[in-house]
PDB file of N, CA and C in Angstrom:
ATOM      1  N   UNK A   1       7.660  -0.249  13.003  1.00  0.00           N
ATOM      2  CA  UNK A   1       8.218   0.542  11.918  1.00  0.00           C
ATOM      3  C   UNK A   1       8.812   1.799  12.502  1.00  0.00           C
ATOM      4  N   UNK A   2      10.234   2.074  12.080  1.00  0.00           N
ATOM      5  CA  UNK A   2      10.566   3.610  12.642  1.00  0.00           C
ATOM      6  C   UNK A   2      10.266   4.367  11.859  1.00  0.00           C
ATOM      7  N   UNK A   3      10.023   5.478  13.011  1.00  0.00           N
ATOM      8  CA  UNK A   3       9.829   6.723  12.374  1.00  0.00           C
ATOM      9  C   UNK A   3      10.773   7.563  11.598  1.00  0.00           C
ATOM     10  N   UNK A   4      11.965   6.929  10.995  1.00  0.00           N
ATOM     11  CA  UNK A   4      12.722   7.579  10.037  1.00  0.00           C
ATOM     12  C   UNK A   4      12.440   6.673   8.740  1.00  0.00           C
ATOM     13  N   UNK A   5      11.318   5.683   8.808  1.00  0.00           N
ATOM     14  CA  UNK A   5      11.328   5.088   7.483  1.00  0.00           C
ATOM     15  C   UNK A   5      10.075   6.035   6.707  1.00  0.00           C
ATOM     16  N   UNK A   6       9.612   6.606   7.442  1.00  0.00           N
ATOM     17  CA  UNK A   6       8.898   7.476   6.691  1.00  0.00           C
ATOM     18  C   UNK A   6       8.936   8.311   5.501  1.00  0.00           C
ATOM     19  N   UNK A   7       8.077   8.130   4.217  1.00  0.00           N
ATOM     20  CA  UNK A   7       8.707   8.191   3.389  1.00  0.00           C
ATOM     21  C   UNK A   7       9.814   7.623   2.110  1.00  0.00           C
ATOM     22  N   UNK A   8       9.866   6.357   2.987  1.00  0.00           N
ATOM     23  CA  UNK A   8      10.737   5.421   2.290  1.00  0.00           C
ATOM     24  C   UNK A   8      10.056   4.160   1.610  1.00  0.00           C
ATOM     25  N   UNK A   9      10.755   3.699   0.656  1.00  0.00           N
ATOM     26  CA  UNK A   9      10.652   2.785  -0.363  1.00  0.00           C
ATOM     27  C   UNK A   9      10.786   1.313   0.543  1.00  0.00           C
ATOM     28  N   UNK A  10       9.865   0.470   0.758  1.00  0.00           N
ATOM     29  CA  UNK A  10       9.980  -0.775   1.604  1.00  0.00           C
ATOM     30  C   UNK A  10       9.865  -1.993   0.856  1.00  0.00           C
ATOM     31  N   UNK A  11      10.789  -2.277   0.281  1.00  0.00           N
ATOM     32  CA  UNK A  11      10.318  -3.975  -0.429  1.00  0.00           C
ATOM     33  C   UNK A  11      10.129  -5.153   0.440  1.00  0.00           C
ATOM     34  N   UNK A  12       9.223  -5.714   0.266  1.00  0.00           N
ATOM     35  CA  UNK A  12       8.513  -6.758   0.621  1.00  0.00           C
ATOM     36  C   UNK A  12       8.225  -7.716  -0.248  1.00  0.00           C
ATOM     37  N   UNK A  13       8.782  -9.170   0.050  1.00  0.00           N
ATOM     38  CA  UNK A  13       8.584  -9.826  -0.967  1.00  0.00           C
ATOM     39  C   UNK A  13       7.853 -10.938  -0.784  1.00  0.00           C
ATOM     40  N   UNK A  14       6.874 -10.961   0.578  1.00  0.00           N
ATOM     41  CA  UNK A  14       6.228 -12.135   1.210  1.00  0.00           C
ATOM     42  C   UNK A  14       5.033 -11.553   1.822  1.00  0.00           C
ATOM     43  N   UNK A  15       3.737 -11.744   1.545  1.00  0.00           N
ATOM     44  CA  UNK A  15       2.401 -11.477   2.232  1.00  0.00           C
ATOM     45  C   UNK A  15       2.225 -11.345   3.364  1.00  0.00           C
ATOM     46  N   UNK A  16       3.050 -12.353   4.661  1.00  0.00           N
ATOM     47  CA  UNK A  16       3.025 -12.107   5.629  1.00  0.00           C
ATOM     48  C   UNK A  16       3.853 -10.702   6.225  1.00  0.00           C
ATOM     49  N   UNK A  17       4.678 -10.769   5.572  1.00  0.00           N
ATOM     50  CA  UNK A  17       6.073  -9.565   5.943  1.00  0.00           C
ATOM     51  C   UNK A  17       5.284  -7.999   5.322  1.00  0.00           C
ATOM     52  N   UNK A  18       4.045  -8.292   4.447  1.00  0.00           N
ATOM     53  CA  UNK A  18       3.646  -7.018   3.711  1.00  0.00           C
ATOM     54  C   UNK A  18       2.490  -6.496   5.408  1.00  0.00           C
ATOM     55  N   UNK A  19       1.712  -7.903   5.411  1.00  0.00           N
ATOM     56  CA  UNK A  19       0.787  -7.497   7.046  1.00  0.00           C
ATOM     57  C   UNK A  19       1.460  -7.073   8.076  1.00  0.00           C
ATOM     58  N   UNK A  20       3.187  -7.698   8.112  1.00  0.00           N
ATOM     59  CA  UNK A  20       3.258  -6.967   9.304  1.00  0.00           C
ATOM     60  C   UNK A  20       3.560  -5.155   9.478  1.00  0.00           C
ATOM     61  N   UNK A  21       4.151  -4.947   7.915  1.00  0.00           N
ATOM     62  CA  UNK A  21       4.836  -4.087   7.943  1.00  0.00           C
ATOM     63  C   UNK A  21       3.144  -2.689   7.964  1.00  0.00           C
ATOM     64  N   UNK A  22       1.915  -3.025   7.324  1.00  0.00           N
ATOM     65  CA  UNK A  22       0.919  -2.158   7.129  1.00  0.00           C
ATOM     66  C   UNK A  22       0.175  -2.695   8.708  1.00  0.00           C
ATOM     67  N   UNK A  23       0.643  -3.378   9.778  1.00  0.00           N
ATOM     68  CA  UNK A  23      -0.004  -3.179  10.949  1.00  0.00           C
ATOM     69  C   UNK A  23       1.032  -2.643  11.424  1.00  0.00           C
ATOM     70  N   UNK A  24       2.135  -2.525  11.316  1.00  0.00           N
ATOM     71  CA  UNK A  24       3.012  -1.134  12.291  1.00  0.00           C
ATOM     72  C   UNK A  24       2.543   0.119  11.365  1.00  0.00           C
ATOM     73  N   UNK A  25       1.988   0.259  10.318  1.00  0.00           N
ATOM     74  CA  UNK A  25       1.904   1.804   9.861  1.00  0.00           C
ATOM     75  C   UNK A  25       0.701   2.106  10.156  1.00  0.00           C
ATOM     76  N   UNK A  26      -0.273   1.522  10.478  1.00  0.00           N
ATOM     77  CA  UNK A  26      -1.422   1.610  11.245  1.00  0.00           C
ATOM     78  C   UNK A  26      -1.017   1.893  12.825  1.00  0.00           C
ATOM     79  N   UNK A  27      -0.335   0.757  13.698  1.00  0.00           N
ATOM     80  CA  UNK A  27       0.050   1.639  15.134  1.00  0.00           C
ATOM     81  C   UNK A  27       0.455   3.056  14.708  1.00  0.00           C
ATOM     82  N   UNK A  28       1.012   3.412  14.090  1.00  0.00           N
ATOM     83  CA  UNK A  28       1.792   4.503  14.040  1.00  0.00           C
ATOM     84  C   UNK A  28       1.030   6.197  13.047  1.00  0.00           C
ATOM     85  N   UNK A  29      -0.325   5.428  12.433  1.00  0.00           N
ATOM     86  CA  UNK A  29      -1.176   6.200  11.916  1.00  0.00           C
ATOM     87  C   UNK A  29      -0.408   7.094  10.696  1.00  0.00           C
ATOM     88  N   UNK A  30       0.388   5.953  10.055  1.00  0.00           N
ATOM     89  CA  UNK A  30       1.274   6.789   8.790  1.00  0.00           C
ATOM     90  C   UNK A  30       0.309   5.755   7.664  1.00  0.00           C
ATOM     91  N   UNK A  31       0.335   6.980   6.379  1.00  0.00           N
ATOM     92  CA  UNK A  31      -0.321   6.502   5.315  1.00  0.00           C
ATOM     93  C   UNK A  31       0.710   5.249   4.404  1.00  0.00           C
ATOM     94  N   UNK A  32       0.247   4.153   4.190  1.00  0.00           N
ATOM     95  CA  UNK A  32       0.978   3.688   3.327  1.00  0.00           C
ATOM     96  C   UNK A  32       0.331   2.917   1.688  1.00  0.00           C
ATOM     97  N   UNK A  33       1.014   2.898   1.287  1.00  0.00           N
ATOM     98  CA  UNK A  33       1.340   2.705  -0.668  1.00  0.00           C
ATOM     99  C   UNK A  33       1.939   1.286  -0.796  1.00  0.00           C
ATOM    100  N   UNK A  34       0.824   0.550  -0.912  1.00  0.00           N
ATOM    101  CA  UNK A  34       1.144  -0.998  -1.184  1.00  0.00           C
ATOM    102  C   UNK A  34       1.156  -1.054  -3.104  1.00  0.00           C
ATOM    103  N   UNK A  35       2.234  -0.906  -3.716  1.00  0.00           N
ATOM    104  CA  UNK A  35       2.211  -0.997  -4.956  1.00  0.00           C
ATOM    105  C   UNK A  35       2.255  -2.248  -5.289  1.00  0.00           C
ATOM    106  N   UNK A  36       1.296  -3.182  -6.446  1.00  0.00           N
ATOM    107  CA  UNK A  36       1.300  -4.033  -6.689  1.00  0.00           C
ATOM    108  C   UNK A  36       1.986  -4.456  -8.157  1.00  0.00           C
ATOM    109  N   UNK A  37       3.412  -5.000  -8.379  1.00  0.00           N
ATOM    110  CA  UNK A  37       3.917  -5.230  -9.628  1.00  0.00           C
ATOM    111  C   UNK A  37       3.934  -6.785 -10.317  1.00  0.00           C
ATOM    112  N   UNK A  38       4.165  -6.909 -11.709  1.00  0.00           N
ATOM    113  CA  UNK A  38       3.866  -8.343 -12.267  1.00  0.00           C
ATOM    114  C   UNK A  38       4.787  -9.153 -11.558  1.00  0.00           C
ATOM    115  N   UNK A  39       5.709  -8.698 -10.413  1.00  0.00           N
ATOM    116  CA  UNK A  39       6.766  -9.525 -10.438  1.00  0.00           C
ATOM    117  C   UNK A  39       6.271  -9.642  -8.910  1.00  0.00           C
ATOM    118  N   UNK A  40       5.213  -9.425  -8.223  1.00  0.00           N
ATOM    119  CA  UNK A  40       4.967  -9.771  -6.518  1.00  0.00           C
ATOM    120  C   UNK A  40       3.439 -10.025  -7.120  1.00  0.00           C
ATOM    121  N   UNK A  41       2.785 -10.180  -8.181  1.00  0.00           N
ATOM    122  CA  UNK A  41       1.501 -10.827  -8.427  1.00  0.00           C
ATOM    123  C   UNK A  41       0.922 -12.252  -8.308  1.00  0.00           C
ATOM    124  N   UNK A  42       1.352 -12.604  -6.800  1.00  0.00           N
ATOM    125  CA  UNK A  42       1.333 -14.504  -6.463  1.00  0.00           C
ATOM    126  C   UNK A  42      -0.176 -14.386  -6.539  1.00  0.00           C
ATOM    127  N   UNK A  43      -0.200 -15.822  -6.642  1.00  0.00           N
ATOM    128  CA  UNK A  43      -1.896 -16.027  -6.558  1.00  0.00           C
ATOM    129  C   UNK A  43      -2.829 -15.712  -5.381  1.00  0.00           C
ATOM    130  N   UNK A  44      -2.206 -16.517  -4.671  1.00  0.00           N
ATOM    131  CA  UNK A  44      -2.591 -15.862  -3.177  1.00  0.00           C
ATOM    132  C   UNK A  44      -2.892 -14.420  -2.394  1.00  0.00           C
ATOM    133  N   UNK A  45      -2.068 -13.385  -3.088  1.00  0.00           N
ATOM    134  CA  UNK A  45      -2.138 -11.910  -3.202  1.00  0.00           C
ATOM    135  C   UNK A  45      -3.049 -11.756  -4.006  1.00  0.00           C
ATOM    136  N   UNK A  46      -3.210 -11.767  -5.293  1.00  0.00           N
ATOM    137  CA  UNK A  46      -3.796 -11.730  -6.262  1.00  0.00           C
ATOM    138  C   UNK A  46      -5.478 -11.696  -5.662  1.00  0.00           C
ATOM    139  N   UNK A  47      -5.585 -12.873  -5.237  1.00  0.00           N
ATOM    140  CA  UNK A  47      -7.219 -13.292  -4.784  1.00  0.00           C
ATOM    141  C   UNK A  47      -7.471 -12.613  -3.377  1.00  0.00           C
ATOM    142  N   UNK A  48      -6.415 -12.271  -2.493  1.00  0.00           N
ATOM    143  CA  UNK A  48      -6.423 -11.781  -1.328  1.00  0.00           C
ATOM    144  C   UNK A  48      -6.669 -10.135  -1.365  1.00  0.00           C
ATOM    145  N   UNK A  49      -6.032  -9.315  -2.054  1.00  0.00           N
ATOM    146  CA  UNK A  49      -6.271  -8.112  -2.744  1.00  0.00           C
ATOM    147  C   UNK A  49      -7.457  -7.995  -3.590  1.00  0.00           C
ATOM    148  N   UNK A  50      -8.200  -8.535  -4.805  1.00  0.00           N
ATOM    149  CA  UNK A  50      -8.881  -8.586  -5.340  1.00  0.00           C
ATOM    150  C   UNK A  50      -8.041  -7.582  -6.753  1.00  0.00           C
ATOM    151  N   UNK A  51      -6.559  -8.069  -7.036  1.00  0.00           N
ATOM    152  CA  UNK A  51      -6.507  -7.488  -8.326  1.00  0.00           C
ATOM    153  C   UNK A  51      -6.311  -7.899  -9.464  1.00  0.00           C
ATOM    154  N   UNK A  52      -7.015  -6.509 -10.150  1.00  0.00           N
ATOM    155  CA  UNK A  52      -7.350  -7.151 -11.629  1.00  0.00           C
ATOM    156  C   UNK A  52      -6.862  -6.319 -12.774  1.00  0.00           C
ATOM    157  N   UNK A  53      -5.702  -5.349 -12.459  1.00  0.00           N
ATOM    158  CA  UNK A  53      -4.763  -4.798 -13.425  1.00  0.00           C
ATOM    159  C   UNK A  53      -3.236  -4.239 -12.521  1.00  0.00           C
ATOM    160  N   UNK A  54      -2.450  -4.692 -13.352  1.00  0.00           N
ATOM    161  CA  UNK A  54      -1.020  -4.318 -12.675  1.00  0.00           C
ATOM    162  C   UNK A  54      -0.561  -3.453 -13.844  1.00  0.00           C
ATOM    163  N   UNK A  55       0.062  -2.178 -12.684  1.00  0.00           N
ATOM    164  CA  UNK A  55       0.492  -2.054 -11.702  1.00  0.00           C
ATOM    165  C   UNK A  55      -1.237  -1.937 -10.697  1.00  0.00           C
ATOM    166  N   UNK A  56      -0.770  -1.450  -9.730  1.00  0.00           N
ATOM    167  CA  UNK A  56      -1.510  -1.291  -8.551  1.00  0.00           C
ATOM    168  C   UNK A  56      -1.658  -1.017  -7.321  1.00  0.00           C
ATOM    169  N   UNK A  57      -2.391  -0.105  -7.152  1.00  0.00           N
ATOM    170  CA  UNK A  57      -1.836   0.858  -5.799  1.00  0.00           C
ATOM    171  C   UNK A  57      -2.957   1.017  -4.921  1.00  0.00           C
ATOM    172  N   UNK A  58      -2.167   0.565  -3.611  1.00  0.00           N
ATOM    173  CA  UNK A  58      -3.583   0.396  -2.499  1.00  0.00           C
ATOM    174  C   UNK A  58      -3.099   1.507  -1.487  1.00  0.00           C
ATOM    175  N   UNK A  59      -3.707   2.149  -1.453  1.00  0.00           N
ATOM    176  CA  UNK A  59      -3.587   3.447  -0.231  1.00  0.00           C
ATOM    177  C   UNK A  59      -3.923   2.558   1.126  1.00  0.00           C
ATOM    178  N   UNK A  60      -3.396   3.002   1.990  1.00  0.00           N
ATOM    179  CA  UNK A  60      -3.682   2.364   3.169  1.00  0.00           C
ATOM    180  C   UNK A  60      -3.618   3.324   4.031  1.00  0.00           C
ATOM    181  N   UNK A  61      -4.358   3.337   5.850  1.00  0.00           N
ATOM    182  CA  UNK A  61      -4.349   3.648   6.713  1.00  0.00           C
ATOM    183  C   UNK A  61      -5.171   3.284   7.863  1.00  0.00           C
ATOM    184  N   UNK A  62      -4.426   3.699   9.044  1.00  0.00           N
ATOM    185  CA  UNK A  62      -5.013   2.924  10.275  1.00  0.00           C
ATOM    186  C   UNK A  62      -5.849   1.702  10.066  1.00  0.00           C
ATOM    187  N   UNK A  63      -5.206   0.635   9.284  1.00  0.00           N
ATOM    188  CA  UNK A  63      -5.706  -0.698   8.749  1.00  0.00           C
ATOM    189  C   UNK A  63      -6.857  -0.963   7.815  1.00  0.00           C
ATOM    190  N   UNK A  64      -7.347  -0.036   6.937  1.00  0.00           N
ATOM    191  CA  UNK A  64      -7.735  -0.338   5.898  1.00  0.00           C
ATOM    192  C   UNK A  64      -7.726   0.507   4.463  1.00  0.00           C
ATOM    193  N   UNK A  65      -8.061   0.291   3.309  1.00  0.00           N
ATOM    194  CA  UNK A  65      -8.246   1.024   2.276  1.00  0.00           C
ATOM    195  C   UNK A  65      -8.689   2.053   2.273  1.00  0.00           C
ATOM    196  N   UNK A  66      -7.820   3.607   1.704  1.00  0.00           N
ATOM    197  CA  UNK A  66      -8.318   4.693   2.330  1.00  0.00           C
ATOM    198  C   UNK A  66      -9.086   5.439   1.157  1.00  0.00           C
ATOM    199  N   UNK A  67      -8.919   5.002   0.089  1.00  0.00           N
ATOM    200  CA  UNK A  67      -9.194   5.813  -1.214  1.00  0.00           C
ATOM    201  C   UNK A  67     -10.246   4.965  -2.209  1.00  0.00           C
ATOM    202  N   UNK A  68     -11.649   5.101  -2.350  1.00  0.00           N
ATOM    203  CA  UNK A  68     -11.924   4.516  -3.201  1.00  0.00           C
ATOM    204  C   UNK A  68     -11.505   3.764  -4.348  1.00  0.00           C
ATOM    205  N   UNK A  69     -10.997   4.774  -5.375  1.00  0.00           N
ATOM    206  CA  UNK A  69      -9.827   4.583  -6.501  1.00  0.00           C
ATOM    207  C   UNK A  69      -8.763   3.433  -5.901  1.00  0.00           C
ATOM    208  N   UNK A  70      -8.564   2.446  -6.110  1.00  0.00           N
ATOM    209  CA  UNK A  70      -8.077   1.738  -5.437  1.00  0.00           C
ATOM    210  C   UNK A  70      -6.996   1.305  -6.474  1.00  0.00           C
ATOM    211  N   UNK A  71      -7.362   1.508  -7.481  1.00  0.00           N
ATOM    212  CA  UNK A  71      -6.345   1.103  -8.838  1.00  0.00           C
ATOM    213  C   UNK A  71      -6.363   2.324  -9.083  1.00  0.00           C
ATOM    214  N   UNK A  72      -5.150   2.941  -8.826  1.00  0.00           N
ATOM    215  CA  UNK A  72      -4.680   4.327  -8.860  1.00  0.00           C
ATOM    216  C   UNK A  72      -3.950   4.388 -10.421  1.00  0.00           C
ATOM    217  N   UNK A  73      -4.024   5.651 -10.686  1.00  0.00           N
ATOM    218  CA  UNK A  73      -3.005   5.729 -11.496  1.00  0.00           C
ATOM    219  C   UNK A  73      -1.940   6.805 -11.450  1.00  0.00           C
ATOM    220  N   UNK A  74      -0.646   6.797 -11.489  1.00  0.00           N
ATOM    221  CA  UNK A  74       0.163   7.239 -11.089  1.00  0.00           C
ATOM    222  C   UNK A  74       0.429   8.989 -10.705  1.00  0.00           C
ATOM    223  N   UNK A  75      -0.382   9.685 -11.909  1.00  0.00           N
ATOM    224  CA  UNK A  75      -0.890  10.723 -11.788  1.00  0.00           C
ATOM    225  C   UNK A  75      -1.936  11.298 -10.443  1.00  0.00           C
ATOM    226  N   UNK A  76      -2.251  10.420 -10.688  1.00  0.00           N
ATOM    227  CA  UNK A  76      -3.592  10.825  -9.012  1.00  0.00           C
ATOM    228  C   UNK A  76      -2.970  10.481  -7.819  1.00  0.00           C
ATOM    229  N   UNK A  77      -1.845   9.683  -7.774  1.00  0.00           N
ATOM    230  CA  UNK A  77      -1.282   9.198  -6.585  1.00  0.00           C
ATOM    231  C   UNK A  77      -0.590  10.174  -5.642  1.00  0.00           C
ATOM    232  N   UNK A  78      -0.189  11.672  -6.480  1.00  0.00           N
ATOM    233  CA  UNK A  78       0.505  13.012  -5.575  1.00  0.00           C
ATOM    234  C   UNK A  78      -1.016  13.541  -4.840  1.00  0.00           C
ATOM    235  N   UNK A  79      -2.221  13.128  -5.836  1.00  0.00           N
ATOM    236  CA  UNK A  79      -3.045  14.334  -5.127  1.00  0.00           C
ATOM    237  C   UNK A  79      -3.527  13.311  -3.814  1.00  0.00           C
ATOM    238  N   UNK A  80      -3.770  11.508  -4.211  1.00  0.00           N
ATOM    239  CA  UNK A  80      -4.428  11.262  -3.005  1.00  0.00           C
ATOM    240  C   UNK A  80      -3.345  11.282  -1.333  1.00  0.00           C
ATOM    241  N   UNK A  81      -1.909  11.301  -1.594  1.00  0.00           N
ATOM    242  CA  UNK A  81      -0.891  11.085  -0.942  1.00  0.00           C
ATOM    243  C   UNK A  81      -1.316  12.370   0.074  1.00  0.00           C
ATOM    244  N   UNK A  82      -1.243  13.695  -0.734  1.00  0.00           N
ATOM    245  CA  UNK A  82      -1.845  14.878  -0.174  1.00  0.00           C
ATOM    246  C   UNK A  82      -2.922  14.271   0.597  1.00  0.00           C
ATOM    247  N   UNK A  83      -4.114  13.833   0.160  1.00  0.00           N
ATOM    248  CA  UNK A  83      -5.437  14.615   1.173  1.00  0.00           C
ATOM    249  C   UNK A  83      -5.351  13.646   2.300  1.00  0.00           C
ATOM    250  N   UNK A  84      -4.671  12.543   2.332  1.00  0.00           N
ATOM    251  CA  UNK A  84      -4.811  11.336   3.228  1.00  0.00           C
ATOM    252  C   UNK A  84      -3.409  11.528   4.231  1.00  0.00           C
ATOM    253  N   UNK A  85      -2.848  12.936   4.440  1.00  0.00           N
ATOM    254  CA  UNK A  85      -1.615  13.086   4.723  1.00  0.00           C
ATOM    255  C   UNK A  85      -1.973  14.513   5.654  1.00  0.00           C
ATOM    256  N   UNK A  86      -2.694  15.193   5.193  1.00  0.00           N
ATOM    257  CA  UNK A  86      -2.513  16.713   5.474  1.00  0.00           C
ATOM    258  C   UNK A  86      -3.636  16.407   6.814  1.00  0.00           C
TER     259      UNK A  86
END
């Protein structure tokens, strides 16, 4: 992943292409925001994630879940972006 995508909006529309892209943001120790929508809710994700309301937002870093709150809601998502950043 370069370091000018930082910050940027990454669509992914395949499970494998989502692992590779959150094991380069792990080499690279950048936080990332796996948003989960009705329209990337395959089954396979679905049971692989463990989710059970869309939308859905998985904080990530250096390869795993960084935020308890794991079903974020959009409001809390500036403050956890902050503490998992600073």
């Amino acid at each position: 992943m370069d370091a000018s995508l930082q910050g940027q909006v990454i669509h992914v529309a395949f499970a494998k292409d989502l692992k590779i892209k959150l094991n380069a943001a792990a080499k690279m120790s950048l936080l990332a925001i796996v948003y989960f929508t009705a329209t990337w809710s395959a089954r396979a994700a679905a049971a692989e994630w463990q989710i059970a309301s869309i939308p859905s937002f998985y904080p990530w870093k250096d390869g795993r879940v960084v935020d308890e709150e794991i079903q974020m809601r959009m409001n809390s998502l500036d403050k956890m972006i902050l503490e998992h950043t600073a």
